[in-house]
Protein backbone atom coordinates (compact mmCIF):
# COMPACT_ATOMS: atom_id res chain seq x y z
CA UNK A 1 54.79 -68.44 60.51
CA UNK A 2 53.27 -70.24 57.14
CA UNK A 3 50.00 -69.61 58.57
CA UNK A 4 50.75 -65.82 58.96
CA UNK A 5 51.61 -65.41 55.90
CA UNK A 6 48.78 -67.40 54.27
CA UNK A 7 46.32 -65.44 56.76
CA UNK A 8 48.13 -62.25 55.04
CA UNK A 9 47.92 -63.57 51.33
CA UNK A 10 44.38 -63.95 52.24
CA UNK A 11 43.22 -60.66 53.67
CA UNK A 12 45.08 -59.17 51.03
CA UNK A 13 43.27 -60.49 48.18
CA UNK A 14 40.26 -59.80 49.74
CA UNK A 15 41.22 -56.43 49.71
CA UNK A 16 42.16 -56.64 46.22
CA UNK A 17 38.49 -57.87 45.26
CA UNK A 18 37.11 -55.31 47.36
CA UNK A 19 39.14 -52.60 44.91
CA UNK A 20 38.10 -54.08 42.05
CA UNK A 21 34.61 -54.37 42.80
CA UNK A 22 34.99 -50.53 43.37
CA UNK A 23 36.69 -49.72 40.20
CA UNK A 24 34.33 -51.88 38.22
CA UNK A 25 31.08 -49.96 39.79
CA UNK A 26 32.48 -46.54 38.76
CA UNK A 27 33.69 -47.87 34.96
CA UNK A 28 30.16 -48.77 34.39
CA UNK A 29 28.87 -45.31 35.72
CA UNK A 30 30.93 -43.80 33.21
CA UNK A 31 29.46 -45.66 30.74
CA UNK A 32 26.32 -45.46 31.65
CA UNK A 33 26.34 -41.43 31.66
CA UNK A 34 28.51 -41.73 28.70
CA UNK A 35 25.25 -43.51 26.90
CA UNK A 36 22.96 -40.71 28.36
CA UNK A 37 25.28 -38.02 26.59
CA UNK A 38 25.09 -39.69 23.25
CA UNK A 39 21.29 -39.76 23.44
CA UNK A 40 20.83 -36.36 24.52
CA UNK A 41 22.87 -35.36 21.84
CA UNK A 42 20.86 -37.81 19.44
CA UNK A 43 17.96 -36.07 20.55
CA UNK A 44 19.41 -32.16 20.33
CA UNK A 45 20.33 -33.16 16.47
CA UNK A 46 17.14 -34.92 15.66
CA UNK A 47 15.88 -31.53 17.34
CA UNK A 48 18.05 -29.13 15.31
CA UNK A 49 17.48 -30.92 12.11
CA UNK A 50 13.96 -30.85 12.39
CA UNK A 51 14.16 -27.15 13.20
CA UNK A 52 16.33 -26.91 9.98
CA UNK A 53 13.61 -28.74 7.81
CA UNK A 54 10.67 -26.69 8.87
CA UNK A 55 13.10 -23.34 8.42
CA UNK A 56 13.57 -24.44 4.85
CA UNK A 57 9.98 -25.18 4.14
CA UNK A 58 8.93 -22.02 5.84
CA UNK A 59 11.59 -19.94 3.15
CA UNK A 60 10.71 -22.31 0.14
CA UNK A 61 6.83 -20.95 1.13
CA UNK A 62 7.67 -17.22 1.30
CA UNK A 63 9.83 -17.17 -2.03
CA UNK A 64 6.88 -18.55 -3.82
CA UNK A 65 4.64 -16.30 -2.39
CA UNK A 66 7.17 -13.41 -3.48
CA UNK A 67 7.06 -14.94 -6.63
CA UNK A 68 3.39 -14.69 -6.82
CA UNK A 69 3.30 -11.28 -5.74
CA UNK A 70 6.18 -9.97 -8.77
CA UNK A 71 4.39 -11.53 -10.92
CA UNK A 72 1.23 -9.74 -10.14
CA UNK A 73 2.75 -6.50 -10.06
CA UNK A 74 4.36 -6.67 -13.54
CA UNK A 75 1.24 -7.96 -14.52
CA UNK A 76 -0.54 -5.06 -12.97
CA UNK A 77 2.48 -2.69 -14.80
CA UNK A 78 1.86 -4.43 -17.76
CA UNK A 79 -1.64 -3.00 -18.08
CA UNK A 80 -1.16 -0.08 -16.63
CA UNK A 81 1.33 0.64 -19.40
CA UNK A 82 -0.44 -0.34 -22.05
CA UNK A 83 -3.41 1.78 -20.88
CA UNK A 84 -0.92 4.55 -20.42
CA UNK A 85 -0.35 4.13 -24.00
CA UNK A 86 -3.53 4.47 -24.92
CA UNK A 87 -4.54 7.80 -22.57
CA UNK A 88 -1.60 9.33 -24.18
CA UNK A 89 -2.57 8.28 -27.96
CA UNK A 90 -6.27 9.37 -26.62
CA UNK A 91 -4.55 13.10 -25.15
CA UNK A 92 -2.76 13.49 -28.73
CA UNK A 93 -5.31 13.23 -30.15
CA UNK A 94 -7.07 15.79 -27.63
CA UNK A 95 -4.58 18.28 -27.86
CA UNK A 96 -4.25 18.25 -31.68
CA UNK A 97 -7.82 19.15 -32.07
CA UNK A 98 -8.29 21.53 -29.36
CA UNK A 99 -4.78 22.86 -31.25
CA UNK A 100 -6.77 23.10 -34.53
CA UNK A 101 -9.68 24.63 -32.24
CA UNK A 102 -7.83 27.10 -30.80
CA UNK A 103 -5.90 28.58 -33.83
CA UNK A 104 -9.21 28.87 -35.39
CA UNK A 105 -10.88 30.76 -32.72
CA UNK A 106 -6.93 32.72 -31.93
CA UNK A 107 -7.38 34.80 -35.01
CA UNK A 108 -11.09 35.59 -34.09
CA UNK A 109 -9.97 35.90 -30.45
CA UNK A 110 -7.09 38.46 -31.30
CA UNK A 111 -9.19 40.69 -33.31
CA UNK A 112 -12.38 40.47 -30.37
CA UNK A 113 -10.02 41.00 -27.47
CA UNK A 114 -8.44 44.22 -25.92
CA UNK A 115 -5.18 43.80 -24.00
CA UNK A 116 -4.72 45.69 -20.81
CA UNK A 117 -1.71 47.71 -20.08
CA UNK A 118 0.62 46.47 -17.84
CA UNK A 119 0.65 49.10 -15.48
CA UNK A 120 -3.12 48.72 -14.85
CA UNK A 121 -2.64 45.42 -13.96
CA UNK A 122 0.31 45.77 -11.44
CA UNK A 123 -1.99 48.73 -10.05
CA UNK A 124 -4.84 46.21 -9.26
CA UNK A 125 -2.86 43.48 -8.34
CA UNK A 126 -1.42 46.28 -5.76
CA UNK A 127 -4.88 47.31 -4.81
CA UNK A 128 -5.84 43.76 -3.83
CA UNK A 129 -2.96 42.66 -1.93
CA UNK A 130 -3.71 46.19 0.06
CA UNK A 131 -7.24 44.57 0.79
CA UNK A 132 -6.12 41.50 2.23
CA UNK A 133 -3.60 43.15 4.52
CA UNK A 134 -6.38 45.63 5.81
CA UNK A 135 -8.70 42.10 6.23
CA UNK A 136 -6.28 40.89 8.86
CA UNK A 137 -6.56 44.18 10.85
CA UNK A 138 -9.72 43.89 11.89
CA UNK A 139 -9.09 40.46 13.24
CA UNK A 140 -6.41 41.59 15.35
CA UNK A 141 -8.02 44.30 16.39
CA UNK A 142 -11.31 42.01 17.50
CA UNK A 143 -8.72 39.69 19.05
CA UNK A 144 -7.16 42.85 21.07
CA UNK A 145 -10.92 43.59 22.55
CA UNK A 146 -11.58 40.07 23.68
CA UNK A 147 -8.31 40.11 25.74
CA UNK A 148 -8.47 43.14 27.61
CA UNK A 149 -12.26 42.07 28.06
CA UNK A 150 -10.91 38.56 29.43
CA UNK A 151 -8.59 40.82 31.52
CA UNK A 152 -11.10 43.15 32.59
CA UNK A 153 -13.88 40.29 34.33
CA UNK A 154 -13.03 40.14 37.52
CA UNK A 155 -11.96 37.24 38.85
CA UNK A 156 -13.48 34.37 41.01
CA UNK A 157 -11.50 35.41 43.96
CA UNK A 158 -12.11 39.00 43.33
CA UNK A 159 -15.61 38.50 42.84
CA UNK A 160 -16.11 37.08 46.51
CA UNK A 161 -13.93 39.75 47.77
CA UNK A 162 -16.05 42.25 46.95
CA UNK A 163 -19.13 40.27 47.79
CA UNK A 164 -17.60 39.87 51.42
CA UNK A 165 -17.09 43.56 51.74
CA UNK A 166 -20.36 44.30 50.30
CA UNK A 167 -21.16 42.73 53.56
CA UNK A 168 -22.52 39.38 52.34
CA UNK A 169 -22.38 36.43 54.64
CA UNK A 170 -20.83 33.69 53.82
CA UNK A 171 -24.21 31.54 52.67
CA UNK A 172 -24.87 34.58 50.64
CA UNK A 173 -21.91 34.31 48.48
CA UNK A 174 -21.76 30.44 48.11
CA UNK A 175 -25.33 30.74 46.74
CA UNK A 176 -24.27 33.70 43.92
CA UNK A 177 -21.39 31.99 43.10
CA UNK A 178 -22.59 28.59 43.11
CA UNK A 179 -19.50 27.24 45.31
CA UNK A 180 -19.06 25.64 48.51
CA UNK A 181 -19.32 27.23 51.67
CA UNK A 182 -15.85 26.16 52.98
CA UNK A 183 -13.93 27.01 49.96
CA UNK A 184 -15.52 30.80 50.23
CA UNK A 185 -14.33 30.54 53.77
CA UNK A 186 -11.04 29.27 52.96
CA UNK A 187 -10.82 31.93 49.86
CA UNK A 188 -11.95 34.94 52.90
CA UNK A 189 -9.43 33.20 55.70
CA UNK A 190 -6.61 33.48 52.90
CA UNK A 191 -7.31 37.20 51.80
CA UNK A 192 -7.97 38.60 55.26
């Protein structure tokens, strides 16, 4: 009976080594995908922060060029006020003498000039206006004509028509009208 138990204490802890064996193989799977993770996610930051530094660069480069460009442009504004400045000292000086010009030859100009009556004026400012109205008559009158000529050609179906029962053959009328001869068939066969 000793030996059966001692045969049993035996198996038994074999089986126990055989469990821990098993155990121990799947703890160091674990571990071992556990150390894949954290290098993956090494990598993804190393990744991302890379992305982040070439992002920043990338901005730092625009602003300046931004920079660049404002400054240009109220450079350019700059100069283009200041040249304002001088066309409009330049123009006050225009007008004042073409003022002094003008009063001078005013007082000639008053006594030299007759004024027209206002009705005369309204009367040929009527009279044109009538001229212009009767201008566009004409063109719709010319446009009239070419339409009811349009309208009044026969047509290329009509034209065969009256080819066929002019009694033309059917070579006849492909050669006037410069068409096939099975489409003037066709055209015939349809109208018959």
């Amino acid at each position: 009976m000793v030996a059966l138990v001692l045969v049993i204490l035996v198996i038994s802890q074999l089986i126990c080594f055989y469990f821990i064996i098993l155990l121990n193989t799947k703890v160091s799977k674990f571990k071992d995908l556990e150390k894949r993770q954290d290098q993956l996610i090494r990598e993804m930051d190393d990744a991302l922060a890379l992305y982040l530094v070439e992002m920043k660069e990338e901005n730092e480069r625009f602003i300046k060029e931004l920079t660049k460009v404002k400054q240009t442009e109220l450079n350019n504004n700059e100069i283009n006020a200041s040249t304002l400045d001088m066309m409009q000292r330049v123009d006050e000086k225009e007008s004042s003498l073409k003022n002094t010009v003008e009063n001078t030859n005013l007082h000639s100009a008053v006594e030299q000039k007759a004024f027209v009556p206002k009705m005369k004026a309204k009367n040929a400012y009527k009279k044109q206006k009538a001229m212009t109205v009767n201008q566009k008559e004409p063109q719709k009158e010319v446009e009239t004509q070419i339409q009811k000529d349009i309208s009044s050609l026969p047509s290329f179906e009509q034209k065969v028509l009256k080819l066929h029962d002019e009694g033309k053959t059917i070579d006849e009328i492909a050669k006037i009208t410069q068409k096939g001869k099975t489409e003037i068939e066709l055209l015939i066969k349809f109208h018959a």
